[in-house]
C-alpha atoms as a PDB file:
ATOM      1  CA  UNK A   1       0.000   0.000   0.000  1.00  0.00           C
ATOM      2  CA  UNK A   2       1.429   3.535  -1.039  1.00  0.00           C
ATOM      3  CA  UNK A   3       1.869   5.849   1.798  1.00  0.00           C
ATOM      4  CA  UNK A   4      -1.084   8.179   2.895  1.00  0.00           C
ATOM      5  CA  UNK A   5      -1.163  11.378   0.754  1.00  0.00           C
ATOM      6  CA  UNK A   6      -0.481  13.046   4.307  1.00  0.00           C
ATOM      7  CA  UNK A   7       1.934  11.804   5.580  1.00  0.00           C
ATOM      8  CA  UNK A   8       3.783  12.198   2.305  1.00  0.00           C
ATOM      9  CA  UNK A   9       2.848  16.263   2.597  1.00  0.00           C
ATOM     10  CA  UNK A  10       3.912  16.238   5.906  1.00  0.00           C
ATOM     11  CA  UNK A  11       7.008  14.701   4.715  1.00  0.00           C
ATOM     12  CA  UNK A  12       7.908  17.063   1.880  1.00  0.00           C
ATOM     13  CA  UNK A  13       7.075  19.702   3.885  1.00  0.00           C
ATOM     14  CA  UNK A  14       9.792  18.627   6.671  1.00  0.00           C
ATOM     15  CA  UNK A  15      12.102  17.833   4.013  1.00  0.00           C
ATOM     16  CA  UNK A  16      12.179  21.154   2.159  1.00  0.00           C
ATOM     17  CA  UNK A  17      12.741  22.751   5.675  1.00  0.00           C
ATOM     18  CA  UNK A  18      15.263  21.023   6.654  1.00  0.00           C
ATOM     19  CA  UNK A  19      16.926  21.702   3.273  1.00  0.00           C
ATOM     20  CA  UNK A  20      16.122  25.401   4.501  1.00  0.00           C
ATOM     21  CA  UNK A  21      17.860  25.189   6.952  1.00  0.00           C
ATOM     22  CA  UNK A  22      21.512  24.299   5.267  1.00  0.00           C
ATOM     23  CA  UNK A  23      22.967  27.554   5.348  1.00  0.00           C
ATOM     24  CA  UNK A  24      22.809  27.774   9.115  1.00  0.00           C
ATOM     25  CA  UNK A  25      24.066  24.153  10.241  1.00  0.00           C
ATOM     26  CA  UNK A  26      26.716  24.715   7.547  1.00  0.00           C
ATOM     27  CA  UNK A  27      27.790  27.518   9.496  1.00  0.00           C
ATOM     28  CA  UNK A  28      27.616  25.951  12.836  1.00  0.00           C
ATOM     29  CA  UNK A  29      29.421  22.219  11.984  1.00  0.00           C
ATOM     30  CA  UNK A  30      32.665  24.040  11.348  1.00  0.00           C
ATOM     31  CA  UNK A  31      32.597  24.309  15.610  1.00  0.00           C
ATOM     32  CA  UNK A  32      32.424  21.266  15.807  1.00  0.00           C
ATOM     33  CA  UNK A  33      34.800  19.768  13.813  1.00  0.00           C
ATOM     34  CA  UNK A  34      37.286  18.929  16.743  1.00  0.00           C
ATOM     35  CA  UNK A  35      34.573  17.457  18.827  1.00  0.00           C
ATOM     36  CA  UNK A  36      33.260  15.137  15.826  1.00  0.00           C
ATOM     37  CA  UNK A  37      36.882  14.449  14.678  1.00  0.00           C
ATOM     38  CA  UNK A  38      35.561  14.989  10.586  1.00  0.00           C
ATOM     39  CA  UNK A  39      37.608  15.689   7.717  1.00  0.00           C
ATOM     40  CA  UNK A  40      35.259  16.017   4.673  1.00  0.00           C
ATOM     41  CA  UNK A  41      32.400  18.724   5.927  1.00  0.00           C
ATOM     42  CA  UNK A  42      30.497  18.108   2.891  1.00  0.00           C
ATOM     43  CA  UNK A  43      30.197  14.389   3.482  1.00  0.00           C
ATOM     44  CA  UNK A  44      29.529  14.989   7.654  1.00  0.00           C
ATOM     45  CA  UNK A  45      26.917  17.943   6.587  1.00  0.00           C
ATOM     46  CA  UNK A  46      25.244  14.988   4.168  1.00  0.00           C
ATOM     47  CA  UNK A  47      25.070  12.198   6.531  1.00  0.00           C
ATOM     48  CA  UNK A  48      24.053  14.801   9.024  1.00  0.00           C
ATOM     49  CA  UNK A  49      20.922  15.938   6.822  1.00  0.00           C
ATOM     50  CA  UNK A  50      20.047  12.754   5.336  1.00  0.00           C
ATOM     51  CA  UNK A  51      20.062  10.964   8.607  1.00  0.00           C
ATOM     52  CA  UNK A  52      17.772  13.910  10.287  1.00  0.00           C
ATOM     53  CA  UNK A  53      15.310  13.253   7.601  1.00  0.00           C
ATOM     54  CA  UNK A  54      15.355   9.329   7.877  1.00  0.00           C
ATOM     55  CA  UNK A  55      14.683  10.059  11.527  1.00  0.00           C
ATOM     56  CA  UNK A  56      12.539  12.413  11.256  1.00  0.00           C
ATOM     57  CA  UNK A  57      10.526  10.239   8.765  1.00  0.00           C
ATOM     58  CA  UNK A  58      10.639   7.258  10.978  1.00  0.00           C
ATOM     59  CA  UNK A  59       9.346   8.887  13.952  1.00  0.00           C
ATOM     60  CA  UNK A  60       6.463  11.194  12.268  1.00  0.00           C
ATOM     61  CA  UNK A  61       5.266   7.433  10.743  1.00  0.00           C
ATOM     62  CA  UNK A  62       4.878   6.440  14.117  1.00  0.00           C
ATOM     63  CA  UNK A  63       3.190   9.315  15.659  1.00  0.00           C
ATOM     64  CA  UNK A  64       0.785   9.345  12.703  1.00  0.00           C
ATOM     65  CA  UNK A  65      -0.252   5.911  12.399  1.00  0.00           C
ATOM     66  CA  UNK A  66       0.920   4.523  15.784  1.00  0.00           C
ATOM     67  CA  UNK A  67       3.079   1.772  14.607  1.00  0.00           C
ATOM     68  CA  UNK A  68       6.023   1.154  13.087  1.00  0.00           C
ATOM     69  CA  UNK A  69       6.477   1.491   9.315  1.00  0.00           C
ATOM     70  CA  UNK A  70       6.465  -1.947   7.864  1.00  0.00           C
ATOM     71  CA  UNK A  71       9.552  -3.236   5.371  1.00  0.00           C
ATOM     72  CA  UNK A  72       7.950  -1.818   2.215  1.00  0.00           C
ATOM     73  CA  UNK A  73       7.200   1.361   3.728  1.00  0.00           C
ATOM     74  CA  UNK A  74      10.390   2.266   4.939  1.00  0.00           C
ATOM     75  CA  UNK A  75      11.277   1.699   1.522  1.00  0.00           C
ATOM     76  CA  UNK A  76       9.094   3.849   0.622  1.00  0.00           C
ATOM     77  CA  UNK A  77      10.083   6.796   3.012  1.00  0.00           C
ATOM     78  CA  UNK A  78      13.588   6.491   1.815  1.00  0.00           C
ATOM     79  CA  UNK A  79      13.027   6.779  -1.934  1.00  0.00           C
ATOM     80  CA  UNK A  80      11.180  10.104  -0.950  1.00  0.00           C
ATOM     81  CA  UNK A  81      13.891  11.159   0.815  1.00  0.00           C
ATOM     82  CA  UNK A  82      16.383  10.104  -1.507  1.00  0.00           C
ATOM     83  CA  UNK A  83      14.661  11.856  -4.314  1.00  0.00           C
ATOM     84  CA  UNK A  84      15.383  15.497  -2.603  1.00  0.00           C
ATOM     85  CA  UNK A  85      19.261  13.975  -2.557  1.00  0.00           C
ATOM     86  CA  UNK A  86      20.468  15.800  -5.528  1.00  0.00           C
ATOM     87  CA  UNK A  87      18.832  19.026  -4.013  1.00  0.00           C
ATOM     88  CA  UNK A  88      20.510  18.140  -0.907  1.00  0.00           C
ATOM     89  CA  UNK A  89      23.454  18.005  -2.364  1.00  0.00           C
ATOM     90  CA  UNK A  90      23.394  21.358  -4.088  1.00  0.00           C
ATOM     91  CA  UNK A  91      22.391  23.126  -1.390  1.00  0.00           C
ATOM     92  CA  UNK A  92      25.335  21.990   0.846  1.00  0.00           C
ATOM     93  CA  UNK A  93      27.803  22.760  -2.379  1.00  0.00           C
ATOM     94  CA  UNK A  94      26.429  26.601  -2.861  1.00  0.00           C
ATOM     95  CA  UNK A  95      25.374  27.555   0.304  1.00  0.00           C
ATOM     96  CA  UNK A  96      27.470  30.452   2.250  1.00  0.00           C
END
């Protein structure tokens, strides 16, 4: 069964702010750098993101349909997410 037509607004929604919100945690990770022991800030900024979003997804799932997302729906929730990748990526690349 595809996933609800809410839950996949709720999840575009979340996405594109997150991807909003680039600029400012690619300002901030640079702090951090020491702590997290990371050489390649565009690949820590991308796990960082992508991983927020698979959370994110994960846990709104839940909330909204109290359960866990079954095996095909996690696939599901990831090739949503991974669709917004390539805007993900630019984003990191050209932000200030």
């Amino acid at each position: 069964m595809p996933l609800s037509f809410e839950f996949r607004k709720y999840l575009e929604n979340t996405i594109e702010g997150i991807i909003l919100g680039i600029p400012t945690l690619k300002k901030e990770y640079p702090r951090f750098k020491s702590d997290w022991k990371f050489d390649n800030e565009f690949d820590f900024l991308y796990g960082c993101i992508v991983g927020q979003i698979l959370g994110t997804s994960l846990t709104a799932f839940r909330m909204m349909h109290s359960r866990e997302a079954k095996s095909d729906e996690i696939l599901m929730i990831g090739e949503l997410a991974e669709s917004y990748f390539p805007i993900i990526r630019d984003e990191i690349r050209n932000s200030v």
